[in-house]
C-alpha atoms as a PDB file:
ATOM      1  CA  UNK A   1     101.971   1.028 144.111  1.00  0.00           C
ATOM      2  CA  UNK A   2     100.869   4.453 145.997  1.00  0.00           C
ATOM      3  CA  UNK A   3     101.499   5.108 149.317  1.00  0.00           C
ATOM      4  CA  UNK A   4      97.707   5.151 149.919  1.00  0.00           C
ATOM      5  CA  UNK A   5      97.267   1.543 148.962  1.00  0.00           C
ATOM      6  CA  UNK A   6     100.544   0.691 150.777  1.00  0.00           C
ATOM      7  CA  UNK A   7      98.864   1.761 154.139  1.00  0.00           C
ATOM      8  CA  UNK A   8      95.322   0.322 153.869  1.00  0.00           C
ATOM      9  CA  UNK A   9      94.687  -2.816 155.115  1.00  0.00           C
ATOM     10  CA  UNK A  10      94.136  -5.877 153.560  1.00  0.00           C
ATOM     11  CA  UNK A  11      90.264  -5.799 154.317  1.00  0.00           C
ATOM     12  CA  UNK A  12      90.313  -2.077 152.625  1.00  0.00           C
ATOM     13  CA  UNK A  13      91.690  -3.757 149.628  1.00  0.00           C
ATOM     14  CA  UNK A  14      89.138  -6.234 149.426  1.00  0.00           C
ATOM     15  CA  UNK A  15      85.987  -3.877 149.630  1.00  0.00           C
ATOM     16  CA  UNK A  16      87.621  -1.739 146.952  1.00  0.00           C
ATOM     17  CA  UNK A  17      88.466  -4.727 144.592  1.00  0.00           C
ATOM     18  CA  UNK A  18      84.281  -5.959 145.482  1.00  0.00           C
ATOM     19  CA  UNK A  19      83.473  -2.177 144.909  1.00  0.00           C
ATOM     20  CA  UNK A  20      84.905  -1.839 141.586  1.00  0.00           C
ATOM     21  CA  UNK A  21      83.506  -4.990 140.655  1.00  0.00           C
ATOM     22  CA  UNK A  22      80.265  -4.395 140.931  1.00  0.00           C
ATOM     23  CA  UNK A  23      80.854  -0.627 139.288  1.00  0.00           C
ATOM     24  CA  UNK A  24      82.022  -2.338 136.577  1.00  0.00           C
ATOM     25  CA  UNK A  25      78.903  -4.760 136.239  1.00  0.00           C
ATOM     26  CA  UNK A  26      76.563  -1.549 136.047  1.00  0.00           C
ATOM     27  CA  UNK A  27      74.510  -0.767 133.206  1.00  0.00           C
ATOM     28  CA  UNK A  28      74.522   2.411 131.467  1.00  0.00           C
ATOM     29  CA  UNK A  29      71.243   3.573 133.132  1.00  0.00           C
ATOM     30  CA  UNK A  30      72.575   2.495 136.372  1.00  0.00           C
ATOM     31  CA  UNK A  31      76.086   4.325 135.831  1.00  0.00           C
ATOM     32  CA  UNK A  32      73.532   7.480 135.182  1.00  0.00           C
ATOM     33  CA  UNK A  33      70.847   7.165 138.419  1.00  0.00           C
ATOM     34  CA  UNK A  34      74.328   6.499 140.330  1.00  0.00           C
ATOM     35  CA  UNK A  35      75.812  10.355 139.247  1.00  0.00           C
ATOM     36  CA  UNK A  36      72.385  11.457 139.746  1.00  0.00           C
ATOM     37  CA  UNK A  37      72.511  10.585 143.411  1.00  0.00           C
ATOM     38  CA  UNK A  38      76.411  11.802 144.165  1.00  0.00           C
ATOM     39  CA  UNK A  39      75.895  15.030 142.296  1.00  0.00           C
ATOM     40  CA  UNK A  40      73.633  16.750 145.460  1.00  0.00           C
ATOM     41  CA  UNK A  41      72.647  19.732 143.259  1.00  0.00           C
ATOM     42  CA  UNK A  42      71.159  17.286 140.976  1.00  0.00           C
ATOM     43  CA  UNK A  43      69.267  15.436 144.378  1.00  0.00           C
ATOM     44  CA  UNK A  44      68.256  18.445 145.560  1.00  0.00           C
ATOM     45  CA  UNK A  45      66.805  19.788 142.142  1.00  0.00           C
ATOM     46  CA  UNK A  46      64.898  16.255 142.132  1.00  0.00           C
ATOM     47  CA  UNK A  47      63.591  16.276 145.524  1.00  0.00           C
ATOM     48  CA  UNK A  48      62.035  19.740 145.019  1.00  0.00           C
ATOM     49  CA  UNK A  49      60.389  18.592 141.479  1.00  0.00           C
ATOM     50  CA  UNK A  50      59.011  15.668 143.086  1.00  0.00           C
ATOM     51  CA  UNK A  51      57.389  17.573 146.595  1.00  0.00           C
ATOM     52  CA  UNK A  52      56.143  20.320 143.784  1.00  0.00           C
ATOM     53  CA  UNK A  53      54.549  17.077 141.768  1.00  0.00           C
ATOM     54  CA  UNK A  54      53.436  15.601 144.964  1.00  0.00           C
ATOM     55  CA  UNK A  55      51.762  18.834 145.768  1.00  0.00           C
ATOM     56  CA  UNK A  56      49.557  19.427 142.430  1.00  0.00           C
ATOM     57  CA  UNK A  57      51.869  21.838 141.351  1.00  0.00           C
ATOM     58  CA  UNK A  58      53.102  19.791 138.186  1.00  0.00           C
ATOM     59  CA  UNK A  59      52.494  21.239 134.557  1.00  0.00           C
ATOM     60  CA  UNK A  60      50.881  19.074 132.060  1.00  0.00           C
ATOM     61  CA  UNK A  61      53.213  18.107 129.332  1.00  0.00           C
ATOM     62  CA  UNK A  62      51.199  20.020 126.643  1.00  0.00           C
ATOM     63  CA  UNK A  63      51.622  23.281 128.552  1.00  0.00           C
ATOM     64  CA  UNK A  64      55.577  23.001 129.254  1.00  0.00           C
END
């Protein structure tokens, strides 16, 4: 057992064991939308599409 596990506390333990649980449950789609929202370049890149969509500035998809 690490040293890192040895010092958390027995509630820490418990939220990780419940966190990897419910990683575990997720589908591949979800696994996907979940890197999508930890990787920030990704976010950001996102965020800007959807303020340039928001504001008319969207290409049609027969003129990409």
């Amino acid at each position: 057992m690490s040293i890192a596990v040895k010092e958390m506390s027995r509630v820490e333990l418990v939220n990780l064991e419940r966190l990897a649980h419910i990683l575990k449950g997720l589908s591949s789609a979800e696994l996907e939308t979940l890197e999508l929202l930890l990787d920030e370049e990704a976010s950001k890149s996102i965020s800007q599409s959807l303020k340039e969509l928001e504001g008319g500035k969207g290409l049609p998809i027969d003129e990409w």
